[in-house]
C-alpha atoms as a PDB file:
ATOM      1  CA  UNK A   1      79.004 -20.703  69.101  1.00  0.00           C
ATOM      2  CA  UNK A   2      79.217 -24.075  67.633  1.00  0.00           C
ATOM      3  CA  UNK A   3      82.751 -25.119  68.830  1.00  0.00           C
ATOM      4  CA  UNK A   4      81.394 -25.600  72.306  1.00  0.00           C
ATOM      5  CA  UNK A   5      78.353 -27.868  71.096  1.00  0.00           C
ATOM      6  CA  UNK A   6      77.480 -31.938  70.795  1.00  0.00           C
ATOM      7  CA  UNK A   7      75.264 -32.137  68.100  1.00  0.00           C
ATOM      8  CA  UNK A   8      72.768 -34.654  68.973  1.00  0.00           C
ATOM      9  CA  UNK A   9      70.671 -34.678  65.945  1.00  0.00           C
ATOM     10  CA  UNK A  10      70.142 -33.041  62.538  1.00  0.00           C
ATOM     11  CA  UNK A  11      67.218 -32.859  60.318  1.00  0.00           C
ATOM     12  CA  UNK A  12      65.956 -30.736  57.149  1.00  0.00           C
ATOM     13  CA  UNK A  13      64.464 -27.802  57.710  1.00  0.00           C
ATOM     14  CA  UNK A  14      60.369 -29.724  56.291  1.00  0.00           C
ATOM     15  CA  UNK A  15      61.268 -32.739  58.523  1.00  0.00           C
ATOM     16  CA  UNK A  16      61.799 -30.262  61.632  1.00  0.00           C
ATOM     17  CA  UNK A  17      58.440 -28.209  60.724  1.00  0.00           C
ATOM     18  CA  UNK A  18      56.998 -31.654  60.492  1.00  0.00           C
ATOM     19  CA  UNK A  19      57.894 -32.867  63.826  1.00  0.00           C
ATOM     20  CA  UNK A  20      56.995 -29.639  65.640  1.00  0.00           C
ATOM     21  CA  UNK A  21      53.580 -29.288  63.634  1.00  0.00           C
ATOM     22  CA  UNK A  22      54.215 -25.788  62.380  1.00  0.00           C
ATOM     23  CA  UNK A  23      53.631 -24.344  59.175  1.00  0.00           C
ATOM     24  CA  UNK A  24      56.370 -21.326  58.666  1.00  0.00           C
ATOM     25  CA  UNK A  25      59.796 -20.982  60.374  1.00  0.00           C
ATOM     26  CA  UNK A  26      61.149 -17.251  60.925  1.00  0.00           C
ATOM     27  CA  UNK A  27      64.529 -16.053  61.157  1.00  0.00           C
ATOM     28  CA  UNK A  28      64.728 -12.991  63.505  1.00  0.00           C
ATOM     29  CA  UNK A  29      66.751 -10.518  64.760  1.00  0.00           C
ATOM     30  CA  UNK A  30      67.488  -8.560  68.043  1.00  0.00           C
ATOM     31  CA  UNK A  31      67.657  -5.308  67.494  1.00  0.00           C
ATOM     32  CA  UNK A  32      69.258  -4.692  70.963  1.00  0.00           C
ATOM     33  CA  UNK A  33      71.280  -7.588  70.460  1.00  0.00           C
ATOM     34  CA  UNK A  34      72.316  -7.817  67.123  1.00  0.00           C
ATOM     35  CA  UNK A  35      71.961 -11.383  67.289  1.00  0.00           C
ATOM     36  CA  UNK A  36      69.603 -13.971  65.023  1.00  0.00           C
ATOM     37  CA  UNK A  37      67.399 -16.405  66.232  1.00  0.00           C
ATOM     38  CA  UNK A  38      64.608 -18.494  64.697  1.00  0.00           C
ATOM     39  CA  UNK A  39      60.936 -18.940  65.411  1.00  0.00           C
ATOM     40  CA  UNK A  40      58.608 -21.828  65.470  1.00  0.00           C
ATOM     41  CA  UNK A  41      55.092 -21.528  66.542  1.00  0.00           C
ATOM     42  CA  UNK A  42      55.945 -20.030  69.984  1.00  0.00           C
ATOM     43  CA  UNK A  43      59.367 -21.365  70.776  1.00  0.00           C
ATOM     44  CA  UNK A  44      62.706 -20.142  69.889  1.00  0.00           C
ATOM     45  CA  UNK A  45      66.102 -21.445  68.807  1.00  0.00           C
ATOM     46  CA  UNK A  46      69.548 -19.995  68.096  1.00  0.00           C
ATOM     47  CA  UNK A  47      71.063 -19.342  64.393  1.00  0.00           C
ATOM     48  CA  UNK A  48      74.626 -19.798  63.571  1.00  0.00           C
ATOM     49  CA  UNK A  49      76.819 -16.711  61.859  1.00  0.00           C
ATOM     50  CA  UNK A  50      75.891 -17.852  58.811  1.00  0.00           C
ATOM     51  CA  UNK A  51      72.193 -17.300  59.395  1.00  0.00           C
ATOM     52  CA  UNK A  52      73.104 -13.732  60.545  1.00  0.00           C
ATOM     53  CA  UNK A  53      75.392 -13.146  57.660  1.00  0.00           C
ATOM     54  CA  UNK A  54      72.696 -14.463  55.268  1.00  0.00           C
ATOM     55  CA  UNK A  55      74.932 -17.391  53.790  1.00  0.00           C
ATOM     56  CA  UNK A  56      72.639 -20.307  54.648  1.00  0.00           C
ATOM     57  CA  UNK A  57      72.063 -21.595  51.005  1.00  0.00           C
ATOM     58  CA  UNK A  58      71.419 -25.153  52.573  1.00  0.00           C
ATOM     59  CA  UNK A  59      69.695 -24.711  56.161  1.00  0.00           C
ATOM     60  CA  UNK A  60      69.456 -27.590  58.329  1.00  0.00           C
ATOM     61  CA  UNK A  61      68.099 -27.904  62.861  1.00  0.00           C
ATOM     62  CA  UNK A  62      69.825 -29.487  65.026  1.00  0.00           C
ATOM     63  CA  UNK A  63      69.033 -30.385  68.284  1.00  0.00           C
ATOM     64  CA  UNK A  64      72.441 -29.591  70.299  1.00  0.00           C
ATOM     65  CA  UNK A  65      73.844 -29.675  74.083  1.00  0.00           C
ATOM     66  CA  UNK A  66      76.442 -26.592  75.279  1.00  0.00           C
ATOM     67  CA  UNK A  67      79.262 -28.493  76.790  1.00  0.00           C
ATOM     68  CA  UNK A  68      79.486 -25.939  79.359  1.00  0.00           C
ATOM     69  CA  UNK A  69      76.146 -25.584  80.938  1.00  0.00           C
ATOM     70  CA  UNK A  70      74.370 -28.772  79.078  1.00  0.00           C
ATOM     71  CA  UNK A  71      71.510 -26.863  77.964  1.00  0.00           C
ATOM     72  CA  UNK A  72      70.147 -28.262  74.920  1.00  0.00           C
ATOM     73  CA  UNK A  73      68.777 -26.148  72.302  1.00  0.00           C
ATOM     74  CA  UNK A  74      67.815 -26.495  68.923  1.00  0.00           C
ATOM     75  CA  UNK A  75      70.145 -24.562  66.406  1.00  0.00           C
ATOM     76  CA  UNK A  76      69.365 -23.616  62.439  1.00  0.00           C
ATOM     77  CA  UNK A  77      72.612 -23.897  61.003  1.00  0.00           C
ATOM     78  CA  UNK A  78      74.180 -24.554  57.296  1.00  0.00           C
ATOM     79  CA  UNK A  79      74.802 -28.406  56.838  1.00  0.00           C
ATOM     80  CA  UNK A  80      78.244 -29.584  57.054  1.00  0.00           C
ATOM     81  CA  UNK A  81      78.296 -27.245  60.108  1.00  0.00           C
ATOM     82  CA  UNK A  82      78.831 -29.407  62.985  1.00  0.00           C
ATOM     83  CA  UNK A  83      82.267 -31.640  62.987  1.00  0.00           C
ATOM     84  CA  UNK A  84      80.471 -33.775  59.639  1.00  0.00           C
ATOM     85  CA  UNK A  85      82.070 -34.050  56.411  1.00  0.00           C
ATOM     86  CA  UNK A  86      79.493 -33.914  53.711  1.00  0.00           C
ATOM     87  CA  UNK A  87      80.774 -36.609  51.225  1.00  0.00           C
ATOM     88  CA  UNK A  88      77.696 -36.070  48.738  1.00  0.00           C
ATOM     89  CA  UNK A  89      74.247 -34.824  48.626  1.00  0.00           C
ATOM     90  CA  UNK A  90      71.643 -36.478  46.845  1.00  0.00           C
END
């Protein structure tokens, strides 16, 4: 999913709850689907493989744009996801 995406902006996963004014963030899954998704208040965004494989041991949101159909979306993925080199964390 994320080759095909222009990450536009990434923030922690309290900054994100912060800016949406929501208290809990859910990770989902669709049982017809197979696929994960996350929940804020009553909006939705997508979840990377990782979040469906349960390796997302540092979560971050970004707000992305498909490059085919320029639908933005907001995606939980793990950081360094993205084209971004993480040089440190501190």
């Amino acid at each position: 999913m994320e080759r095909n995406l222009k990450f536009l902006k990434t923030m922690s996963v309290a900054e994100f709850k912060a800016q949406h004014n929501v208290e809990k963030i859910e990770v989902k899954k669709n049982e017809h689907t197979g696929k994960c998704f996350f929940v804020y208040g009553f909006e939705t965004g997508a979840c990377s493989k990782k979040a469906e494989s349960g390796e997302l041991t540092t979560p971050v949101i970004s707000e992305v744009c498909s490059a085919e159909t320029g639908d933005m979306f907001f995606l939980l993925h793990q950081q360094g996801e993205g084209g971004a080199t993480i040089l440190a964390t501190l």
